[in-house]
C-alpha atoms as a PDB file:
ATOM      1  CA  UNK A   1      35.140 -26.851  19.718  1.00  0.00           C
ATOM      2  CA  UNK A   2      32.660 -26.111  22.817  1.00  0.00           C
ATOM      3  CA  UNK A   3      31.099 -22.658  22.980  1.00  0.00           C
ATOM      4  CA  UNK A   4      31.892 -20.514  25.786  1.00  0.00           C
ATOM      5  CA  UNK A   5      28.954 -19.762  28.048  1.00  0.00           C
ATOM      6  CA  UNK A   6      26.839 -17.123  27.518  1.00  0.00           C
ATOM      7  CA  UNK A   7      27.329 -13.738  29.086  1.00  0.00           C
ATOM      8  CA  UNK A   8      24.442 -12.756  31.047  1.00  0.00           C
ATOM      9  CA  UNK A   9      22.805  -9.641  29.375  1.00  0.00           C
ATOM     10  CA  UNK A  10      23.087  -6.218  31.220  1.00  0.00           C
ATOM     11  CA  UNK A  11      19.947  -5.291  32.960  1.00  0.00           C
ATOM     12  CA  UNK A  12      17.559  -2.945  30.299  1.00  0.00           C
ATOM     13  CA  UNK A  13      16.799   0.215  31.301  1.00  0.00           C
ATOM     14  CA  UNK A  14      13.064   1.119  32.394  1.00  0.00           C
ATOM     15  CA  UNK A  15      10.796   2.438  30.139  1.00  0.00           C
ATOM     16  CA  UNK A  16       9.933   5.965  29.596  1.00  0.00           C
ATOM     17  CA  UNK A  17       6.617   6.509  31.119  1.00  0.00           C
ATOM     18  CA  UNK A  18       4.015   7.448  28.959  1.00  0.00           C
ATOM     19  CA  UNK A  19       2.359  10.514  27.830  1.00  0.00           C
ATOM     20  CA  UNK A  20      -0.743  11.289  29.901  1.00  0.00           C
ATOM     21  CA  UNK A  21      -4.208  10.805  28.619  1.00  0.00           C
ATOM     22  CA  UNK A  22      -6.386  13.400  28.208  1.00  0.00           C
ATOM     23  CA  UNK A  23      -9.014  13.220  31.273  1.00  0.00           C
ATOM     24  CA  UNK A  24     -12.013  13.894  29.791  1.00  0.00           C
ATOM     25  CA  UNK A  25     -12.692  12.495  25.924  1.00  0.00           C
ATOM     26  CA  UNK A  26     -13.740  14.934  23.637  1.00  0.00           C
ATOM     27  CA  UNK A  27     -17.317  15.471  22.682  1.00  0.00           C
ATOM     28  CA  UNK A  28     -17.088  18.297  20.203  1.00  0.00           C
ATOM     29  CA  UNK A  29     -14.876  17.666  17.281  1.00  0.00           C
ATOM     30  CA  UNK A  30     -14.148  21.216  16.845  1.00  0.00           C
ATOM     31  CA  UNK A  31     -12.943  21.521  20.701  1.00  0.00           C
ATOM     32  CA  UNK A  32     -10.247  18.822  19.522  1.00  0.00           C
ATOM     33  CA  UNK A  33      -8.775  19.969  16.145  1.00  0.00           C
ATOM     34  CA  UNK A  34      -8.665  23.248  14.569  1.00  0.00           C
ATOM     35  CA  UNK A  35     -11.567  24.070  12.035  1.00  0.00           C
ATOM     36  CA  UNK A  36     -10.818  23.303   8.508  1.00  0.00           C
ATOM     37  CA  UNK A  37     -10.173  26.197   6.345  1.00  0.00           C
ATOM     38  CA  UNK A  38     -12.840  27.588   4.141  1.00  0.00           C
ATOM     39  CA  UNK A  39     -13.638  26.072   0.853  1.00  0.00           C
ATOM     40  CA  UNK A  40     -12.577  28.245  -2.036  1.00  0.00           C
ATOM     41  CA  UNK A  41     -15.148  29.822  -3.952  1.00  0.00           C
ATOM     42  CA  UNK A  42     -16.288  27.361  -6.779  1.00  0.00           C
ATOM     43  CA  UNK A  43     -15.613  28.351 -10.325  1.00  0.00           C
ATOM     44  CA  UNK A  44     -18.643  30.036 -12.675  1.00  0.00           C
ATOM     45  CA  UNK A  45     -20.392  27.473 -14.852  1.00  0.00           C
ATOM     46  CA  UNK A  46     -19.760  27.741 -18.491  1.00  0.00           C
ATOM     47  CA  UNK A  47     -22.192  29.254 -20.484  1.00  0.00           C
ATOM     48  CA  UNK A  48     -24.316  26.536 -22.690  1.00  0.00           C
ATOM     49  CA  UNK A  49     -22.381  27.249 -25.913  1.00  0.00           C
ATOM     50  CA  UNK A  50     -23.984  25.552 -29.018  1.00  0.00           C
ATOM     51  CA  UNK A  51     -21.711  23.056 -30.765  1.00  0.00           C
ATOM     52  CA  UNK A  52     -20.886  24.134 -34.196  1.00  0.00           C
ATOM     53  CA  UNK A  53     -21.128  20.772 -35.912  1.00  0.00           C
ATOM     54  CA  UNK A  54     -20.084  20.700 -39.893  1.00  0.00           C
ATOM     55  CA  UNK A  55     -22.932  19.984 -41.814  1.00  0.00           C
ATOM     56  CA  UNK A  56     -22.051  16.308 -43.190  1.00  0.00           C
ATOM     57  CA  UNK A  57     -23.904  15.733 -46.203  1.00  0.00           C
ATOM     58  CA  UNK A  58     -25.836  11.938 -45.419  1.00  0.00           C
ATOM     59  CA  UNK A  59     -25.162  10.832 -48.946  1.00  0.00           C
ATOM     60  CA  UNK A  60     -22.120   9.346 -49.963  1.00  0.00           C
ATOM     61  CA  UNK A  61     -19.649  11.211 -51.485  1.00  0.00           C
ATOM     62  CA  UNK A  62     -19.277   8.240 -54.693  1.00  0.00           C
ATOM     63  CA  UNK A  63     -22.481   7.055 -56.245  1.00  0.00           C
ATOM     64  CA  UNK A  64     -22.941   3.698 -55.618  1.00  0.00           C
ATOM     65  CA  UNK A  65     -23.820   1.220 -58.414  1.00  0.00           C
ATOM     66  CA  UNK A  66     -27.667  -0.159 -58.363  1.00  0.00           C
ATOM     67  CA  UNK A  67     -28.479  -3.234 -56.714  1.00  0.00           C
ATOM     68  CA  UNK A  68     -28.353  -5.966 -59.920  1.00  0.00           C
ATOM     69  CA  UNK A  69     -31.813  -7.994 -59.682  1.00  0.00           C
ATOM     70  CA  UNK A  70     -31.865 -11.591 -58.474  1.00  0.00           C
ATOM     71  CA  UNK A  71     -32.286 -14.621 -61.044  1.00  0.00           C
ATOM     72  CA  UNK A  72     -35.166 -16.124 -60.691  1.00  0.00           C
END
């Protein structure tokens, strides 16, 4: 079965034009955006607290059994 021809496609409509460029390019970065907003005031240091370590005893908490001596 042949395919019919091809309707030609309507004509597209123009293009919007587009936005105008800014004549002159800025220089100062503040002249082009708003300035930031002020930082918020940073938080006290904490005070240098000691840490309160347990006192571990370094011996063990069994006794361990003496080395036996080599055979000669």
């Amino acid at each position: 079965m042949p395919l019919a021809p091809l309707k030609p496609l309507p004509p597209r409509p123009p293009a919007p034009p587009a936005p105008p460029l800014p004549s002159v390019a800025c220089v100062e970065p503040s002249a082009c955006r708003p300035p930031l907003p002020p930082l918020p005031p940073a938080p006290p240091a904490a005070p240098d607290v000691p840490l309160m370590l347990p006192a571990v005893p370094l011996t063990p908490s069994r006794p361990v059994p003496p080395t036996p001596p080599l055979p000669p």
